[in-house]
C-alpha atoms as a PDB file:
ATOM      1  CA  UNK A   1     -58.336 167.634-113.307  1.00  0.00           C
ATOM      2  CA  UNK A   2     -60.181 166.110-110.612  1.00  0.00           C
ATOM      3  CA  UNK A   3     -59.653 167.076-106.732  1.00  0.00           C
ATOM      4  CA  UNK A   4     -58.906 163.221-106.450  1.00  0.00           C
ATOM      5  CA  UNK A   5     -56.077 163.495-109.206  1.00  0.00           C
ATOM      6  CA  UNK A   6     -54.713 166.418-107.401  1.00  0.00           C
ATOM      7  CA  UNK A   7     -54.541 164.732-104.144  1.00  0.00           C
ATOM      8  CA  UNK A   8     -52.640 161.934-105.365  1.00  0.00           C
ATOM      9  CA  UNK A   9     -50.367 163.581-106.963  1.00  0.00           C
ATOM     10  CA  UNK A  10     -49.963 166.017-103.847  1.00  0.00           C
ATOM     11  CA  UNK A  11     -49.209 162.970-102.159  1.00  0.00           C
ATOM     12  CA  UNK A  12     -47.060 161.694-103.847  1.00  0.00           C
ATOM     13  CA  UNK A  13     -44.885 164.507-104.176  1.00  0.00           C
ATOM     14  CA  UNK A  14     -44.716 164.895 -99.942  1.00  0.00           C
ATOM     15  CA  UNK A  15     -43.564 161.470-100.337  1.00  0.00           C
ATOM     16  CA  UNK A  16     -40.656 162.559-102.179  1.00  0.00           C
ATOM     17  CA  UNK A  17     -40.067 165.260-100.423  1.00  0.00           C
ATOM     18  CA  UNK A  18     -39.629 163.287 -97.606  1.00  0.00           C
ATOM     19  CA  UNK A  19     -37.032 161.276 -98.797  1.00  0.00           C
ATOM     20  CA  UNK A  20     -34.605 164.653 -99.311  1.00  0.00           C
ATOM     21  CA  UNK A  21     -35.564 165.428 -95.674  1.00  0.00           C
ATOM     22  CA  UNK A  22     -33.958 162.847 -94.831  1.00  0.00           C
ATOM     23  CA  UNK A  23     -36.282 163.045 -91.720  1.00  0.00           C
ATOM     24  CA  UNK A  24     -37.772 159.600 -91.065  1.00  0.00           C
ATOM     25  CA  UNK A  25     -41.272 161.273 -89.795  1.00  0.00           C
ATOM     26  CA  UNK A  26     -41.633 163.991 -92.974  1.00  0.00           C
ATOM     27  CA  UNK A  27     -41.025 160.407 -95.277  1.00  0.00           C
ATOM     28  CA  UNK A  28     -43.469 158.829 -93.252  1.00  0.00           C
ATOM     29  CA  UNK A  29     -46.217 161.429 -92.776  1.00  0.00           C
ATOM     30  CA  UNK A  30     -47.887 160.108 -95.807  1.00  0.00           C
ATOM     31  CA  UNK A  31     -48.028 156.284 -95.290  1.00  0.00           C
ATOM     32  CA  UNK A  32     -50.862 154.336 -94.241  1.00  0.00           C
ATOM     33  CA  UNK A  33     -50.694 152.651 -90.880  1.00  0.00           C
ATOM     34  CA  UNK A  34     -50.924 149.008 -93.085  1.00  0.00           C
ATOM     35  CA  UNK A  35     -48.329 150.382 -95.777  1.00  0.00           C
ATOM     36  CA  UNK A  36     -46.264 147.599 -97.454  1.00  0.00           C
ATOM     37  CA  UNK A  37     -43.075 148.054 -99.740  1.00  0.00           C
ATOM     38  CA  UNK A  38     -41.196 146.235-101.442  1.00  0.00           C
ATOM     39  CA  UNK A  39     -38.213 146.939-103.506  1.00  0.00           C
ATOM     40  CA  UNK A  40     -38.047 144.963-106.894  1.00  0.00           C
ATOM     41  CA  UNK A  41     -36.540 142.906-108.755  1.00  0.00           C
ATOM     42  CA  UNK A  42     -37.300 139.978-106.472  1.00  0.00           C
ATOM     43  CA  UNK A  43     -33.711 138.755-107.422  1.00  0.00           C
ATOM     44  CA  UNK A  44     -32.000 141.584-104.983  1.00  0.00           C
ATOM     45  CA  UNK A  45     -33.218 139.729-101.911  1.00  0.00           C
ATOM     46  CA  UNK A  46     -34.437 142.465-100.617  1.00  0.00           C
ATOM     47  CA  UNK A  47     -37.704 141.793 -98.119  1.00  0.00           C
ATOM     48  CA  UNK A  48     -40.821 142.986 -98.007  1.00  0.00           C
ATOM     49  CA  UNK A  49     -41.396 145.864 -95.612  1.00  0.00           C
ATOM     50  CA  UNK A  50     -44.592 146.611 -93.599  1.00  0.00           C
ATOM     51  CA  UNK A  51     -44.270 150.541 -92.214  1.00  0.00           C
ATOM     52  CA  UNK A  52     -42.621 149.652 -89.089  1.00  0.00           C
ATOM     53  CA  UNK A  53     -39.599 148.134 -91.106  1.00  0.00           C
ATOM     54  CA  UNK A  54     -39.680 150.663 -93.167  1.00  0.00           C
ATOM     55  CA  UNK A  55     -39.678 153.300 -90.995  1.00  0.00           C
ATOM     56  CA  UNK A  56     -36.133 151.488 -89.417  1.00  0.00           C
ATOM     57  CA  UNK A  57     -34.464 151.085 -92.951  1.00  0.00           C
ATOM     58  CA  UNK A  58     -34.820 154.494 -94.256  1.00  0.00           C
ATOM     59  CA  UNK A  59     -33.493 155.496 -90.637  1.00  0.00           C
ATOM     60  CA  UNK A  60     -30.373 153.318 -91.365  1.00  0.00           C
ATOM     61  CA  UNK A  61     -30.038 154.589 -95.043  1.00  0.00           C
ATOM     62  CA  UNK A  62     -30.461 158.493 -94.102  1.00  0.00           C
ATOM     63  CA  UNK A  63     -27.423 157.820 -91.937  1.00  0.00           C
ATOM     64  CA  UNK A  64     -24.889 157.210 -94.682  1.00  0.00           C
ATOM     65  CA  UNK A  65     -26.181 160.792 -96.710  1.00  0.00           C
ATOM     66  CA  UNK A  66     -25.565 164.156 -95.791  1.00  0.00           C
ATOM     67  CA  UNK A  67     -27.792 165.269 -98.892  1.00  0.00           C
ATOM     68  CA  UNK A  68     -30.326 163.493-100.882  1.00  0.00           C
ATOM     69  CA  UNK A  69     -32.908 164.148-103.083  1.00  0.00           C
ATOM     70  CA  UNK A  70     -35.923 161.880-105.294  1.00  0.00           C
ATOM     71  CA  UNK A  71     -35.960 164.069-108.995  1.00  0.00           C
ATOM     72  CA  UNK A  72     -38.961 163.154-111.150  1.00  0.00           C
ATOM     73  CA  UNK A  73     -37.960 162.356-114.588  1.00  0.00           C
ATOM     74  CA  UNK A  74     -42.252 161.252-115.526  1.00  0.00           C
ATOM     75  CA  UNK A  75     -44.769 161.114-113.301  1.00  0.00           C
ATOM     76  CA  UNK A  76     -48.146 158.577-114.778  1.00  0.00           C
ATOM     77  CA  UNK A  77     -51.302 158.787-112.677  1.00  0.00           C
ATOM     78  CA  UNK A  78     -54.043 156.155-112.971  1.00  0.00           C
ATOM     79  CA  UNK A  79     -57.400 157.394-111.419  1.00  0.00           C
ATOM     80  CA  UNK A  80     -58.966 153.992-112.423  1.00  0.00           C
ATOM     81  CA  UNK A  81     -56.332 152.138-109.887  1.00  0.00           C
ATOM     82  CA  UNK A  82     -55.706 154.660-107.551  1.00  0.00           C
ATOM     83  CA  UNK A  83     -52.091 154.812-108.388  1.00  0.00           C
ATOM     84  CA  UNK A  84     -49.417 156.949-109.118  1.00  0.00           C
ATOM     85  CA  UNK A  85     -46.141 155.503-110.844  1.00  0.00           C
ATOM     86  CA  UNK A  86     -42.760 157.816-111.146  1.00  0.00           C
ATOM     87  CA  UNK A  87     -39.823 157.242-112.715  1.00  0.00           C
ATOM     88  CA  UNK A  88     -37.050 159.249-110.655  1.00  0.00           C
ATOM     89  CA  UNK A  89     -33.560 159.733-110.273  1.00  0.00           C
ATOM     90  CA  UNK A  90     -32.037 159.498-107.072  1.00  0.00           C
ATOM     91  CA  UNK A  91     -29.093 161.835-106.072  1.00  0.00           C
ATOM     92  CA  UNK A  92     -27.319 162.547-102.951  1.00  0.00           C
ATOM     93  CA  UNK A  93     -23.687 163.326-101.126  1.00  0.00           C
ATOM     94  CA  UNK A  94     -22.793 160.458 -98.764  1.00  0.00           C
ATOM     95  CA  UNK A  95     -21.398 161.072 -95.402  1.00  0.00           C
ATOM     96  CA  UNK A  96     -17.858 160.581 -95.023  1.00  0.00           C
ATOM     97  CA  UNK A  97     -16.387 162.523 -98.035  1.00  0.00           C
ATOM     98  CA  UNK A  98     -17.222 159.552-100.202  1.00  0.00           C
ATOM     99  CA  UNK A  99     -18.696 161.455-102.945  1.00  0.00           C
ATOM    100  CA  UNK A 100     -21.471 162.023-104.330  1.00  0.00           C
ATOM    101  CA  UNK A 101     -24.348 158.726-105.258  1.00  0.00           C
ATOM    102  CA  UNK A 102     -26.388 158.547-108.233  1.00  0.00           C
ATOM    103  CA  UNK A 103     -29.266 156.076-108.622  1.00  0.00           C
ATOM    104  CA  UNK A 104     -32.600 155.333-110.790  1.00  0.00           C
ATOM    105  CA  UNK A 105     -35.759 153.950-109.588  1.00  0.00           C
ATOM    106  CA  UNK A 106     -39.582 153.547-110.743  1.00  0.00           C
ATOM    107  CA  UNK A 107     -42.206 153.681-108.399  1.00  0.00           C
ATOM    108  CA  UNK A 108     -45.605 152.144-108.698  1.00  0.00           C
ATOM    109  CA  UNK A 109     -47.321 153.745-105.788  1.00  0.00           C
ATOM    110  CA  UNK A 110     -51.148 152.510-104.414  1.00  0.00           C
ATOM    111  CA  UNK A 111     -53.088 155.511-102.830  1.00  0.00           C
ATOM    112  CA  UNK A 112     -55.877 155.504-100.309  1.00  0.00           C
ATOM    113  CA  UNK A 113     -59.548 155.802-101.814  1.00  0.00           C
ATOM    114  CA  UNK A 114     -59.167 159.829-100.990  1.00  0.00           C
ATOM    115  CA  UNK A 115     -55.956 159.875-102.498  1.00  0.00           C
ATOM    116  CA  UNK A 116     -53.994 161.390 -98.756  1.00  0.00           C
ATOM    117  CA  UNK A 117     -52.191 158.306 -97.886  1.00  0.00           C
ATOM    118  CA  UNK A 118     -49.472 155.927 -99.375  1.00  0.00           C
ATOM    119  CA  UNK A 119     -50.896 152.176 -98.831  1.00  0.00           C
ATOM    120  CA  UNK A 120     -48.328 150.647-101.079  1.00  0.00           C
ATOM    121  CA  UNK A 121     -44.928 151.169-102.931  1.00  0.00           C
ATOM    122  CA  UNK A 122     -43.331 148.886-105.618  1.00  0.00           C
ATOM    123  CA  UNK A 123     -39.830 150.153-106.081  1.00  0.00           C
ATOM    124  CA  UNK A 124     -37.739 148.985-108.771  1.00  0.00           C
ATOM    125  CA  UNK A 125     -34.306 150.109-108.573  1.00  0.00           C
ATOM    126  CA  UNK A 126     -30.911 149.680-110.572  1.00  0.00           C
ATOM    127  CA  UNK A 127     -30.161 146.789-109.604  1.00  0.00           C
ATOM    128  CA  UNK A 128     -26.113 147.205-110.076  1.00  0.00           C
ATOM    129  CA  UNK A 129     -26.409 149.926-107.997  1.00  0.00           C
ATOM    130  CA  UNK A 130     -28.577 148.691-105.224  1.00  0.00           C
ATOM    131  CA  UNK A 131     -25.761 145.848-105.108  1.00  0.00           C
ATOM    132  CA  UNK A 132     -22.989 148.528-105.133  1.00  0.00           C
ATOM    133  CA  UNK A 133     -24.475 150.156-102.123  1.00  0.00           C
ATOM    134  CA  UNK A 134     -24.752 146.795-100.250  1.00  0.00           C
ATOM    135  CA  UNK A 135     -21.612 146.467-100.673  1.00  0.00           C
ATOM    136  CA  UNK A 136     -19.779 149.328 -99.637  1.00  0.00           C
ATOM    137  CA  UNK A 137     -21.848 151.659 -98.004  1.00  0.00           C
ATOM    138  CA  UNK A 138     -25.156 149.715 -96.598  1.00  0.00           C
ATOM    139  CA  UNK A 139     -25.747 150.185 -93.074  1.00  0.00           C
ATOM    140  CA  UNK A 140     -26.677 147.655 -90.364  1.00  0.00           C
ATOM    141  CA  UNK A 141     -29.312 145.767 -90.957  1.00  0.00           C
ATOM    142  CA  UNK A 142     -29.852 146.741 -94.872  1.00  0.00           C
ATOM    143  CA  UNK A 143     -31.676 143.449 -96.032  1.00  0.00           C
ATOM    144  CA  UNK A 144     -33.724 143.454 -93.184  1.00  0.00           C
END
């Protein structure tokens, strides 16, 4: 395995980590300063975010979990593309005593050329439960 593989994939596991921090600057450490996500299926409605707006979503989100965590069921690296996709499962214990949230997601993930920074995350989630949670639980400004 290359030290470029390695990197990526090094990467891409602080990014998860970051998410069960629930710390806003541990997810972010690893993004580019021109990341872009977007979560997918278009349908969801759900906008495009540069890092900025990303950075004030996950703050929202982190606020309804008192636990949370990004499990890797397969992780696919592509050296050729610089990318990194992962199919996870997303668990966590909302705030509230409302129990406990279950979720799936694939992520196609675009590295920097050296592999240390996230430029650019695809996310498709469940979309059921990405529905559910804008339901009952989203915070302010969700779909922003």
């Amino acid at each position: 395995m290359s030290t470029e593989q390695s990197q990526r994939l090094r990467t891409v596991h602080n990014l998860l980590d970051g998410y069960g921090s629930l710390s806003v600057p541990t997810l972010t450490a690893p993004l580019a300063d021109d990341f872009k996500h977007q979560v997918l299926p278009e349908s969801l409605g759900m906008p495009a975010r540069d890092k900025a707006s990303f950075e004030q979503h996950a703050a929202g989100i982190f606020l309804v979990f008192e636990s949370f965590a990004m499990i890797p069921k397969a992780v696919f690296e592509d050296s050729t593309r610089n990318a990194v996709v992962v199919s996870a499962r997303m668990q966590g214990t909302l705030k509230g005593e409302k129990g406990e949230w279950r979720n799936e997601c694939v992520m196609m993930i675009t590295l920097s050329d050296d592999g240390t920074q996230v430029v650019e995350v695809q996310e498709f989630v469940d979309s059921a439960k990405a529905l559910e949670m804008r339901a009952k639980m989203a915070p302010k400004a969700f779909d922003e």
